[in-house]
Protein backbone atom coordinates (compact mmCIF):
# COMPACT_ATOMS: atom_id res chain seq x y z
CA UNK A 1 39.29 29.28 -5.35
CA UNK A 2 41.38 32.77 -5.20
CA UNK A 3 38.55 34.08 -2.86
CA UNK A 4 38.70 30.90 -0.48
CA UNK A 5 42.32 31.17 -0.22
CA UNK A 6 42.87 34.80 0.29
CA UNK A 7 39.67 33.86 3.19
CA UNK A 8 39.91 31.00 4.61
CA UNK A 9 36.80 29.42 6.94
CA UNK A 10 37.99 29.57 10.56
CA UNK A 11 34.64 28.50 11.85
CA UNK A 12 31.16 27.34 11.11
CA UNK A 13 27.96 27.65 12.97
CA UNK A 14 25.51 24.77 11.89
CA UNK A 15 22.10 25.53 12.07
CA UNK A 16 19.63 24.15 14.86
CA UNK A 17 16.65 23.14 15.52
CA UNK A 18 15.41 26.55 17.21
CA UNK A 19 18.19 28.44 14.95
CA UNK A 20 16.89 27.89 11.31
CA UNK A 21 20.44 29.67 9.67
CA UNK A 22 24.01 28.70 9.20
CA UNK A 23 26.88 31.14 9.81
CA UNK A 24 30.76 30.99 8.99
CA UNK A 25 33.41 32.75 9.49
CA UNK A 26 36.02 33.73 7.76
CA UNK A 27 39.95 35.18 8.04
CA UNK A 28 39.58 38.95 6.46
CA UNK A 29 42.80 40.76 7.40
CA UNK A 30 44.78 40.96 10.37
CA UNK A 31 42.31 41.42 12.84
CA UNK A 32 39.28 41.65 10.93
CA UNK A 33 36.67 38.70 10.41
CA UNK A 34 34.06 38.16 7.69
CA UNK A 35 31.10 36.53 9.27
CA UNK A 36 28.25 35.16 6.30
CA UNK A 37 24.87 33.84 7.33
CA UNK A 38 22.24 32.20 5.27
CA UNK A 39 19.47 30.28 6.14
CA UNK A 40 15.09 31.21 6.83
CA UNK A 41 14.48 34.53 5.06
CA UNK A 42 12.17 35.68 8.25
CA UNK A 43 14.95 34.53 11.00
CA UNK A 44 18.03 36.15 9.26
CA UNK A 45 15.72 39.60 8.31
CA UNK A 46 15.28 39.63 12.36
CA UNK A 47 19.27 39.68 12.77
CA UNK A 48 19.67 42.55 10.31
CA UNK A 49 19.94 46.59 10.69
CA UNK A 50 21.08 47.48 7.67
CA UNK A 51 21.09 46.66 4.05
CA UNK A 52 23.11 46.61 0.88
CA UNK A 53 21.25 48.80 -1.88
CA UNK A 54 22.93 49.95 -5.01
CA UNK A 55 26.40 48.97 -3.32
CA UNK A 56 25.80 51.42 -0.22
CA UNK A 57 24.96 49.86 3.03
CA UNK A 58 21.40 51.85 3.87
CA UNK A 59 19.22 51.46 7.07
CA UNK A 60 16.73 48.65 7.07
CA UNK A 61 13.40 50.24 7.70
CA UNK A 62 10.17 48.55 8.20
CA UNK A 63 9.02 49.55 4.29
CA UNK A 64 11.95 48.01 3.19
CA UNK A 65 11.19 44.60 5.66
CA UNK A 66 7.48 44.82 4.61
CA UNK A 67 9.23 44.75 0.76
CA UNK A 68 11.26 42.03 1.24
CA UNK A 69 8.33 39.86 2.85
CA UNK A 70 5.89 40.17 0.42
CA UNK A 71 9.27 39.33 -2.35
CA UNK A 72 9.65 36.16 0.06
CA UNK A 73 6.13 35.20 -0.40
CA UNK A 74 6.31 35.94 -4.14
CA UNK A 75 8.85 33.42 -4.68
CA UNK A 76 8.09 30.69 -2.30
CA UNK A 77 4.46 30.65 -3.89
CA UNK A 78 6.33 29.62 -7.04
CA UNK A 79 7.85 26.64 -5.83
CA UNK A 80 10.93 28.12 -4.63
CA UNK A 81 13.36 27.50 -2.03
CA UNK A 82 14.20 30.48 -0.43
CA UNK A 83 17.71 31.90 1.47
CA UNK A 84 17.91 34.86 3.48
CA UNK A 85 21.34 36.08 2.72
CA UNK A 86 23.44 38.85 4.77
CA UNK A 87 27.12 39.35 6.24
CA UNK A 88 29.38 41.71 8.00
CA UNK A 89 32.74 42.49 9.02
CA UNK A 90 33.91 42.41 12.54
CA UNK A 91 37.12 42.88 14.72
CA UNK A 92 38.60 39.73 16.34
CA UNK A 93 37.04 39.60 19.35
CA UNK A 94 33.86 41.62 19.23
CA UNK A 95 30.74 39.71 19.77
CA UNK A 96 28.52 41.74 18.25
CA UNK A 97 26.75 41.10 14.55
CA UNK A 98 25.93 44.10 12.89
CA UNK A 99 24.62 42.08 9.86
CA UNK A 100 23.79 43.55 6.32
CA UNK A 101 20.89 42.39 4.39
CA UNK A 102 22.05 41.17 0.87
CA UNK A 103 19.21 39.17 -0.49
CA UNK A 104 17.24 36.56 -1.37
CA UNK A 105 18.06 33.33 -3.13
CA UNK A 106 15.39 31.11 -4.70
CA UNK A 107 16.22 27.57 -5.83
CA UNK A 108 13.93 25.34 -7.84
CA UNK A 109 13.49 21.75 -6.45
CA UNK A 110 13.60 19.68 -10.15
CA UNK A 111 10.10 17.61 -10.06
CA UNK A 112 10.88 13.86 -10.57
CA UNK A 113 10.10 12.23 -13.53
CA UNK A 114 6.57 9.89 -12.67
CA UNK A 115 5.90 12.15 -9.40
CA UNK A 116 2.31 13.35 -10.66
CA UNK A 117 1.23 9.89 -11.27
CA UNK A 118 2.75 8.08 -8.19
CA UNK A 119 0.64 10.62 -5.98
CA UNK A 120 -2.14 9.92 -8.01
CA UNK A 121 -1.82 5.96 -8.08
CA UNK A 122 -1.45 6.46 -4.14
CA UNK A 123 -4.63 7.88 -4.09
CA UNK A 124 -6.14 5.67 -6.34
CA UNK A 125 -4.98 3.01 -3.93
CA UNK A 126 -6.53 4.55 -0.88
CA UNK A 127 -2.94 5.83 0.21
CA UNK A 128 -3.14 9.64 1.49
CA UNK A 129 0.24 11.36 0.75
CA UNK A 130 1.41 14.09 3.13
CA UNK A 131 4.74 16.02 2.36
CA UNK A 132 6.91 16.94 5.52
CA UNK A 133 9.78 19.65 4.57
CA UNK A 134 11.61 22.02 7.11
CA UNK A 135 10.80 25.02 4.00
CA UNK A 136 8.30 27.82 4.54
CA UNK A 137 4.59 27.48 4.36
CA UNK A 138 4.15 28.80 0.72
CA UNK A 139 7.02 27.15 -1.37
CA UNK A 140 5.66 23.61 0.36
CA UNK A 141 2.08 24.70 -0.40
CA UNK A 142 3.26 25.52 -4.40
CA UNK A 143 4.72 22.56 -4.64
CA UNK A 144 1.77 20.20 -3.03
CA UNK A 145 -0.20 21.59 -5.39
CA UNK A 146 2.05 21.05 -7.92
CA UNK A 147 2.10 17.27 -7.49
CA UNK A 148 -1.34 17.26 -6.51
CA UNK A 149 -0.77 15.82 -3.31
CA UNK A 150 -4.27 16.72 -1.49
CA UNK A 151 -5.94 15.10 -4.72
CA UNK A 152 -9.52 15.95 -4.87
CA UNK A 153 -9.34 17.72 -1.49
CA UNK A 154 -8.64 21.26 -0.60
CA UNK A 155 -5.26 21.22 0.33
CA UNK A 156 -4.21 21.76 4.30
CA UNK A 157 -1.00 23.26 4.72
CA UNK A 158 0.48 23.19 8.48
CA UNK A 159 3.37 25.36 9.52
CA UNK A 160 4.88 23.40 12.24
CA UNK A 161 6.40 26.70 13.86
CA UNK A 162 2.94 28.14 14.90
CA UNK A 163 1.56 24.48 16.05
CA UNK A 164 3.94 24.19 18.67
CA UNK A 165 1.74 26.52 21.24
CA UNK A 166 -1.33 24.79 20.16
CA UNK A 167 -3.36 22.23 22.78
CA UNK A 168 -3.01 18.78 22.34
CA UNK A 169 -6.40 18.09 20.82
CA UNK A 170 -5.87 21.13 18.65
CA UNK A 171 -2.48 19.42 17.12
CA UNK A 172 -4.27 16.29 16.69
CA UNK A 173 -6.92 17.31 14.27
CA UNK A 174 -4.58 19.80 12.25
CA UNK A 175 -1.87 16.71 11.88
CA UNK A 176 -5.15 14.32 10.22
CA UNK A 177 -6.34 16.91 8.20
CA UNK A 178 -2.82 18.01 7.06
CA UNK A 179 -1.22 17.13 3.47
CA UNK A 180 1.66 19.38 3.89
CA UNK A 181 3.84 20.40 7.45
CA UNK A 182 6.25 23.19 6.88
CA UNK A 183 8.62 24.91 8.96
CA UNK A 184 9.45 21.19 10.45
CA UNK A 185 12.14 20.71 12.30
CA UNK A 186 14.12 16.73 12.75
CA UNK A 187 13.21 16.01 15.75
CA UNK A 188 9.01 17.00 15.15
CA UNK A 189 8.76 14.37 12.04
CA UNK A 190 8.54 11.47 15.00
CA UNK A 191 5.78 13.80 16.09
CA UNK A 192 4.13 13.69 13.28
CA UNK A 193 4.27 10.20 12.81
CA UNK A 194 3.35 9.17 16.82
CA UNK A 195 0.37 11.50 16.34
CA UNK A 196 -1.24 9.83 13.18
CA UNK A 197 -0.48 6.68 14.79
CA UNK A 198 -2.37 7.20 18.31
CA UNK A 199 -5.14 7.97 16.01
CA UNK A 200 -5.22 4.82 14.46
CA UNK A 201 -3.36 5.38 11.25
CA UNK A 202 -1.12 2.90 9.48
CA UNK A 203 1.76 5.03 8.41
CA UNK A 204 5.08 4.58 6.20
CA UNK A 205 7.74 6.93 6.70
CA UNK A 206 10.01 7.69 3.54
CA UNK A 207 13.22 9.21 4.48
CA UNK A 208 17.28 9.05 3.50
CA UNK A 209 18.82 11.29 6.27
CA UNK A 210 19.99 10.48 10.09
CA UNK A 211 17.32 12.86 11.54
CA UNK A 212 14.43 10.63 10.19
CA UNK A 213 16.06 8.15 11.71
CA UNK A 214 13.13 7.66 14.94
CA UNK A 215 10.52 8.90 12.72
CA UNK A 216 11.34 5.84 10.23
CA UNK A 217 11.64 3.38 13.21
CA UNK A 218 8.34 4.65 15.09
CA UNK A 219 6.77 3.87 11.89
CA UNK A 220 4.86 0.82 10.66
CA UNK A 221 6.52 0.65 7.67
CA UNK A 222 10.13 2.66 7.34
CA UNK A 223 11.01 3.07 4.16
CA UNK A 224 14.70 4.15 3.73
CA UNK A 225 16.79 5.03 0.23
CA UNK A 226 19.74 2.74 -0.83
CA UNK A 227 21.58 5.31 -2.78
CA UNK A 228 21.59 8.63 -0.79
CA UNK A 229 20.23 7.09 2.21
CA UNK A 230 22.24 6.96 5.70
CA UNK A 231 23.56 3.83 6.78
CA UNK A 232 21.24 3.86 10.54
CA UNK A 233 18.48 5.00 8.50
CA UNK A 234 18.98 1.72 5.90
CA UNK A 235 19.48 -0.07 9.03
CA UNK A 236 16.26 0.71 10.94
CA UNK A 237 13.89 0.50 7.85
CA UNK A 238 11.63 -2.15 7.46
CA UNK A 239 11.98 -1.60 3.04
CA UNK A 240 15.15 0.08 1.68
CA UNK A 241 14.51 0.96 -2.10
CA UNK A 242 17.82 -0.10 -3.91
CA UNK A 243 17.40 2.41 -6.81
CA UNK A 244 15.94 5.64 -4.85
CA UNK A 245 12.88 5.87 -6.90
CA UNK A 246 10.02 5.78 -5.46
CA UNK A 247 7.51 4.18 -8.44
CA UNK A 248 9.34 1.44 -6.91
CA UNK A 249 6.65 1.45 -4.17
CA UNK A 250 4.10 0.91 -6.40
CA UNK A 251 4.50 -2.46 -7.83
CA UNK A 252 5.95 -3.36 -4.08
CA UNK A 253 1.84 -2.16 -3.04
CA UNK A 254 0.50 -4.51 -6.14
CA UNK A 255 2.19 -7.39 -5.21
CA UNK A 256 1.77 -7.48 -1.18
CA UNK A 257 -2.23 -6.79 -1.91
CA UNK A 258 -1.97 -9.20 -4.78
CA UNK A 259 -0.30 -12.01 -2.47
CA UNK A 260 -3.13 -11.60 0.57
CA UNK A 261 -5.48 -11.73 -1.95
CA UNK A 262 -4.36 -15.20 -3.66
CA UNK A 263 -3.64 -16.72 -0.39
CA UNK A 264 -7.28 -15.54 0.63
CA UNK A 265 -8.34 -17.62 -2.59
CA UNK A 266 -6.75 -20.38 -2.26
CA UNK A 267 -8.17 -20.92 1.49
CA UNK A 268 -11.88 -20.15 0.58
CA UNK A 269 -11.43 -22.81 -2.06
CA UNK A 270 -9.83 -25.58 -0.02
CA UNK A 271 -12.44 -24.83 2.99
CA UNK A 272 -15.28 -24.92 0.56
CA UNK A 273 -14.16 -28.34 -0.81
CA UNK A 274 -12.99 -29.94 2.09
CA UNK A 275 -16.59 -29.14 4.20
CA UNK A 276 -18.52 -30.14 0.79
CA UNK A 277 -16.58 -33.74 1.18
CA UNK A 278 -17.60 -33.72 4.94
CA UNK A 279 -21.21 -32.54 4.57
CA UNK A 280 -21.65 -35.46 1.52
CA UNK A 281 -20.63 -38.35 4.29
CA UNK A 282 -22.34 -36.69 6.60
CA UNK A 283 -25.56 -36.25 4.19
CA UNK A 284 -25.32 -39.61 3.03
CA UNK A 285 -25.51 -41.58 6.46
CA UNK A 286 -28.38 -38.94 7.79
CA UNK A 287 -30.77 -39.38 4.71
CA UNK A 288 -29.98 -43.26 5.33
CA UNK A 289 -28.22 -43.12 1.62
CA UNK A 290 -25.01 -45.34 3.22
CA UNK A 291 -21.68 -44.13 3.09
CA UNK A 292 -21.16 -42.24 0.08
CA UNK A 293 -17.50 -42.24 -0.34
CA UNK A 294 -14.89 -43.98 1.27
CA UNK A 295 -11.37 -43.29 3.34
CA UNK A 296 -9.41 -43.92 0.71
CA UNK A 297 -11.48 -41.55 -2.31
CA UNK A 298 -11.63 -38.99 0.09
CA UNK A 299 -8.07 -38.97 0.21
CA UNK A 300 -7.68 -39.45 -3.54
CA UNK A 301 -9.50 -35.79 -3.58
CA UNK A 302 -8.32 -34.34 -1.22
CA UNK A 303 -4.67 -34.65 -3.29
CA UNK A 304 -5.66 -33.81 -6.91
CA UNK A 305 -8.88 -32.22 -6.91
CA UNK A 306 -7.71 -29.89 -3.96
CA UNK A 307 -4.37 -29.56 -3.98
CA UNK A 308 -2.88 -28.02 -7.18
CA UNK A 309 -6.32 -26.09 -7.86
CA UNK A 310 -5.48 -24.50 -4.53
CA UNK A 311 -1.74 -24.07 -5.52
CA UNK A 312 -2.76 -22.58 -9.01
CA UNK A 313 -4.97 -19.88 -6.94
CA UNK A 314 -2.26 -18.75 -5.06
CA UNK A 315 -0.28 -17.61 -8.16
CA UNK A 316 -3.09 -15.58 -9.37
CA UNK A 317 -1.62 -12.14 -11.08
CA UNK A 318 -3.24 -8.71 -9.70
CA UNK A 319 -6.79 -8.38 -11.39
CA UNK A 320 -6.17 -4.50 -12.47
CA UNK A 321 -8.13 -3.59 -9.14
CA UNK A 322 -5.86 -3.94 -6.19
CA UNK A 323 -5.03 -0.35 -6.77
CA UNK A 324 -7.92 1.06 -7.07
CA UNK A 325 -9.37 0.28 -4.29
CA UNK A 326 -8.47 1.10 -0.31
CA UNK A 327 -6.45 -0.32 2.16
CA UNK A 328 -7.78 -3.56 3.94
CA UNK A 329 -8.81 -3.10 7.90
CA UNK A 330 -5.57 -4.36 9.54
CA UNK A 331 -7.41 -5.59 12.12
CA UNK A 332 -10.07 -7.61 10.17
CA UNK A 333 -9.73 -11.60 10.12
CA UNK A 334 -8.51 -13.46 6.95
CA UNK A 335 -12.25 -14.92 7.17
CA UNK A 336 -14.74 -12.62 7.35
CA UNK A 337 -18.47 -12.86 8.34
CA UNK A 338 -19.29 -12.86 4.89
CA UNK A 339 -16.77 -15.24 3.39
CA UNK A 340 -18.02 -17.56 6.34
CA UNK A 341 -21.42 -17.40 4.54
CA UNK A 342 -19.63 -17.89 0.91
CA UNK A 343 -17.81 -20.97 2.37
CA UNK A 344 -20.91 -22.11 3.36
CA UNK A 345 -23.16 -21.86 0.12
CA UNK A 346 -21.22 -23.07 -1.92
CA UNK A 347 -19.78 -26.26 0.19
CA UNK A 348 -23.70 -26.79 0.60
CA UNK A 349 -24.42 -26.74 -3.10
CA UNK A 350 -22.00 -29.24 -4.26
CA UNK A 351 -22.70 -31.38 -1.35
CA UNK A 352 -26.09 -31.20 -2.70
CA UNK A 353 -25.54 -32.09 -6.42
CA UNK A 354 -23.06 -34.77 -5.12
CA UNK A 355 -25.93 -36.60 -2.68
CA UNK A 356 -28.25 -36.27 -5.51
CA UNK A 357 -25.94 -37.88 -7.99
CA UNK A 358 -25.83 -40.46 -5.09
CA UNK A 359 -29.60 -40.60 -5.15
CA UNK A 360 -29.96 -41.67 -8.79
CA UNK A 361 -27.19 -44.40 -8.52
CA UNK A 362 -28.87 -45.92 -5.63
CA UNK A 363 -32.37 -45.67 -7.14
CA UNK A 364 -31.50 -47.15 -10.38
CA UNK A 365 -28.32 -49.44 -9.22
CA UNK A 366 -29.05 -49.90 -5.60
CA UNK A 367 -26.28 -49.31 -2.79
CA UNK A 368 -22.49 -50.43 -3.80
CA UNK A 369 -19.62 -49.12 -5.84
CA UNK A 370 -21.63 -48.22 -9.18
CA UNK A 371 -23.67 -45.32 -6.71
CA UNK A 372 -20.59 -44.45 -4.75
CA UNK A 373 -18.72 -44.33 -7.89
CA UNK A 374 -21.32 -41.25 -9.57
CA UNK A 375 -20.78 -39.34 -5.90
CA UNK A 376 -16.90 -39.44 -6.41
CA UNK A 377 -16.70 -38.54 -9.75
CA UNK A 378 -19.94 -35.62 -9.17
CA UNK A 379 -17.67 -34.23 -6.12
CA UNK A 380 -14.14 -34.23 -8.20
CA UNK A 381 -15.69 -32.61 -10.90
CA UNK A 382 -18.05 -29.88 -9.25
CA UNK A 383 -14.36 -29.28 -7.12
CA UNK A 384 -12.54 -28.78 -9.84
CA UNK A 385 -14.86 -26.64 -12.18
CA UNK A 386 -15.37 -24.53 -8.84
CA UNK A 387 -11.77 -23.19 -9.23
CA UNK A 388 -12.86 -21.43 -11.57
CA UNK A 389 -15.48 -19.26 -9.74
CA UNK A 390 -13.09 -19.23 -6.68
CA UNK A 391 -10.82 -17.18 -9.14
CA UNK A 392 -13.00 -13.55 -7.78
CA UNK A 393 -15.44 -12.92 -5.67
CA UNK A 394 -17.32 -10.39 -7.82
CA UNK A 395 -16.61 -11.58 -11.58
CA UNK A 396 -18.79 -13.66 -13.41
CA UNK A 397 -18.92 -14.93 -17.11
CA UNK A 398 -22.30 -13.39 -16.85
CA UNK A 399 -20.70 -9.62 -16.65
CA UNK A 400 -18.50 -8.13 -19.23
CA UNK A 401 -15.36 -7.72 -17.84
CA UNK A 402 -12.31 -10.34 -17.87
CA UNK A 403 -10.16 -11.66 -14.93
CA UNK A 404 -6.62 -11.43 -15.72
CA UNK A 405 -5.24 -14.40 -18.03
CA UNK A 406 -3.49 -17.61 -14.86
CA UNK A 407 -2.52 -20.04 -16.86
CA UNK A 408 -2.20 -22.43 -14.22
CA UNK A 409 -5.86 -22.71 -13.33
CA UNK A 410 -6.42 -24.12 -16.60
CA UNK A 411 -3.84 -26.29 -16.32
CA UNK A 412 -4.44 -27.87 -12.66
CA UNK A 413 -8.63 -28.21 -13.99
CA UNK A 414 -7.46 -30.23 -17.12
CA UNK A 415 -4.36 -31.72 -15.06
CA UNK A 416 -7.19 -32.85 -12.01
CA UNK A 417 -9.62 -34.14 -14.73
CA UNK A 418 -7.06 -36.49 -16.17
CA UNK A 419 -5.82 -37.34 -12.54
CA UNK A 420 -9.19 -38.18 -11.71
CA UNK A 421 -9.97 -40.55 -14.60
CA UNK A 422 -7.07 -42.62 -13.35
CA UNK A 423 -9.21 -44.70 -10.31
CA UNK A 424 -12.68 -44.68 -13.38
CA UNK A 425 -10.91 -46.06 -16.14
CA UNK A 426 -8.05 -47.93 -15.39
CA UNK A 427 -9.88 -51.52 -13.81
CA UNK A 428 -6.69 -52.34 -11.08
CA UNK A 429 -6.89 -49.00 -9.61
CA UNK A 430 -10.72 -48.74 -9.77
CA UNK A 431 -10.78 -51.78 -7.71
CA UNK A 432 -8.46 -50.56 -5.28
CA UNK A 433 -10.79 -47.48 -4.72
CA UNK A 434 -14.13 -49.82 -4.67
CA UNK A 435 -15.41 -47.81 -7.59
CA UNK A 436 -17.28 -49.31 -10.68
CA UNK A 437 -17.54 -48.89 -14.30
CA UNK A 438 -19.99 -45.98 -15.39
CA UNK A 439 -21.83 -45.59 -18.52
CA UNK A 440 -22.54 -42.65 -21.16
CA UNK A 441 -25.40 -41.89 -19.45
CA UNK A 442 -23.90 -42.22 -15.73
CA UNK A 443 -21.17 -40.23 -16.79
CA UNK A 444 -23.36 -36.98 -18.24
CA UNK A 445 -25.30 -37.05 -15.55
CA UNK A 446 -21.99 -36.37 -13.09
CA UNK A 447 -20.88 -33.68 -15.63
CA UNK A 448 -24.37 -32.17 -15.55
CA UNK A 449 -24.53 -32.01 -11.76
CA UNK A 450 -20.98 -30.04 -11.80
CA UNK A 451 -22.15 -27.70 -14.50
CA UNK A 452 -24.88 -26.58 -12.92
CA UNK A 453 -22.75 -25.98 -10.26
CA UNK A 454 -20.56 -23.39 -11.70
CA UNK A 455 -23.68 -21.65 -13.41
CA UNK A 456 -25.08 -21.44 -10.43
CA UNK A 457 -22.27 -19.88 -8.70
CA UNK A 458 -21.51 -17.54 -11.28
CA UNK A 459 -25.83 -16.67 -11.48
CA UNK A 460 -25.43 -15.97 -8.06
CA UNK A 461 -22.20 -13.26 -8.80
CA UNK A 462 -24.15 -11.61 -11.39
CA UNK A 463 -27.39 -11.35 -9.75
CA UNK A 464 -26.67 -11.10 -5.83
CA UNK A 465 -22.81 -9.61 -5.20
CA UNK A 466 -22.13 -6.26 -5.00
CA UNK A 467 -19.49 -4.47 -7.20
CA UNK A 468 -15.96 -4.75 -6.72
CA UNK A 469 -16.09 -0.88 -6.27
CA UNK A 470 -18.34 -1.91 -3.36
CA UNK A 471 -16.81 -4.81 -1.84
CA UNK A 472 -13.84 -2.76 -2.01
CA UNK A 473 -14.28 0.39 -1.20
CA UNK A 474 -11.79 3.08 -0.67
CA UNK A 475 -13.32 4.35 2.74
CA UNK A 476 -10.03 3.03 4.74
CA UNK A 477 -8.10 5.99 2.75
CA UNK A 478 -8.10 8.04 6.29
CA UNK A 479 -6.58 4.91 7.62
CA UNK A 480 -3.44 4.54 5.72
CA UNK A 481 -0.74 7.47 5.51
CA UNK A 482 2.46 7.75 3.50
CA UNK A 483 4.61 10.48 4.85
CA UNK A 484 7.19 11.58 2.99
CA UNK A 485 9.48 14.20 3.95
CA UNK A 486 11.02 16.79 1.47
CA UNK A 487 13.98 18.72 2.66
């Protein structure tokens, strides 16, 4: 405090985006001024003639530069933050900077609790991390490789500075091999991010300060801090993370995969029933069977053996997978080629085992309610049991493994069951829906029918579909970028 008021700051230099130091000035005496610059070791060296050694101001030779390089290097490949530090003493007036090398400065960036694993649980989920800092080539590169931020790969450190010459093709294949950019400057980060983009990347751009500002907004996803964050940053993110850490990401990833994927479920399962009810009318008229079910059983399905199954599938918890596996194609179709095919099967098979059921109450009962009655209680229960296999694509009971405990599913099977009975059991009702009493015998014939259903579908898992590590594979990780800049 006795130093800043004997010299007070008269003036301050900021540094630039081409000017990569800071320097102040400061009242001396009368008409004296102390000028002190810090900032990039290499850029304030350059502005220096002399140095201070052993308290006497010596000429700065090109030994001594080559000294203080190789000192910079030392202690930016251990992590640290380095400061070029020098000052002088001028008359009021003069314009000339006669600047004395003092030193370098080295300051540790403190490594976040969880840092190592969130880089590794962004791999794991087919996310590639790539650090952005305005620091020199070597501290950036010590601290990737710190975190671990190429993973498996070697690691690809870009100094911005020397890129800036480069061709335009050039740029582009540096910026997608790239985990680290040094030497970047504000305005270059919306570079960075327009560049991954044109090349088809999904990118989200973590940032706090007003010069990520475009970078966040050119992003898909901008991802601001709540804390230390700038208000126009917070204001042009599409996430703003309340608490500043970013393991908050991470469960934010789980639950948006988690969400697609039970909203995925619960459609496959409500197409697959709703085309099994049309293919059994359909099936029943063209085999000259009669009409298998009528208006008003169809719409007794289609509200309890359809509706809360579906709405128990669309609560479905994450299955341990979603991140360890890559990023979906963001321009593939909620129905794919292959779930057209799955829709298909198994709306066929229960159509099937629902006409057949139809078959043996017309054969041994002739055509009425007693035959239509073992189709509609077949087709409710084959339904219902099938929300069980619509739970995964890829698990069966027939594998080890276990899906993740919903106890809704459960619930809405033993919930529909009971629902069901209702228009079987209860004779005012049952004659409303132009069903008929069934027997034992009837009745284990339905169940047997919608058994062999689900084993069937879950033979066909075990036997036929690929693994999950397969299905879904990690080979969109060059399609999905988190850039996150340091500094």
């Amino acid at each position: 405090m006795k130093l800043r008021s004997q010299s007070p700051l008269l003036k301050t230099d900021y540094r630039t985006e081409n000017k990569t130091y800071m320097l102040t000035e400061h009242y001396l005496r009368e008409t004296t001024r102390f000028i002190a610059v810090k900032g990039s070791p290499g850029q304030v060296l350059e502005l220096c003639q002399w140095q201070l050694k052993e308290g006497r101001k010596t000429l700065l030779t090109k030994a001594a530069r080559a000294c203080i390089a190789r000192q910079n290097e030392e202690m930016g490949s251990s992590a640290l933050r380095v400061l070029g530090l020098a000052y002088c003493e001028v008359k009021e007036g003069d314009e000339s900077l006669p600047l004395i090398w003092l030193g370098l400065v080295g300051m540790k960036d403190i490594e976040r609790p969880g840092a190592r694993e969130l880089i590794r649980t962004l791999h794991a989920a087919g996310i590639k991390p790539i650090m952005i800092t305005g620091d020199q080539g070597a501290t950036a590169s010590a601290l990737a490789v710190s975190l671990g931020i190429a993973g498996e790969e070697d690691l690809e450190v870009c100094d911005f500075s020397e890129m800036k010459n480069m061709a335009p093709s050039q740029l582009e294949v540096l910026a997608q091999r790239a985990h680290v950019f040094s030497r970047v400057a504000p305005s270059e980060k919306l570079k960075i991010v327009q560049i991954l983009k044109s090349k088809g990347k999904i990118v989200a751009m973590v940032g706090d300060g007003i010069n990520d500002t475009p970078a966040l907004k050119a992003a898909h996803i901008g991802v601001a801090m709540g804390r230390r964050g700038a208000d126009v940053a917070r204001e042009v993110a599409n996430v703003v993370i309340l608490d500043d850490e970013l393991q908050t990401l991470i469960p934010a990833i789980e639950m948006g995969r988690t969400t697609y994927d039970s909203i995925k479920k619960a459609v496959l399962f409500l197409l697959a029933t709703n085309f099994s009810e049309t293919l059994v009318m359909l099936g029943g008229c063209v085999l000259g069977l009669g009409q298998a079910l009528t208006p008003l059983q169809i719409l007794w399905i289609n509200l309890i053996s359809d509706l809360f199954p579906a709405l128990a599938l669309a609560m479905e918890p994450a299955d341990g997978r979603v991140l360890k596996r890559g990023p979906r194609d963001p321009k593939e179709a909620l129905m794919t080629r292959r779930d057209f095919k799955r829709v298909g099967g198994e709306s066929s098979l229960m159509a099937l085992l629902s006409l057949a059921s139809f078959a043996l109450g017309t054969a041994r009962y002739g055509r009425g309610h007693r035959a239509q009655s073992m189709a509609f209680v077949t087709l409710t229960s084959t339904q219902l049991l099938h929300t069980f296999s619509s739970r995964s694509a890829e698990h069966s009971i027939f594998k080890r493994g276990r899906l993740p405990r919903n106890p809704y599913v459960p619930l809405s099977v033993v919930s529909g069951f009971a629902l069901q009975s209702i228009p079987v059991a209860i004779p005012t009702i049952r004659k409303l829906f132009g069903l008929a009493p069934l027997g034992l015998g009837d009745l284990l014939i339905c169940a047997g029918f919608a058994c062999l259903n689900y084993v069937c579908n879950e033979s066909y898992r075990a036997l036929f579909q690929p693994k999950a590590s397969e299905t879904l594979e990690t080979g969109f990780r060059s399609d999905a970028s988190a850039v996150q800049p340091l500094g």
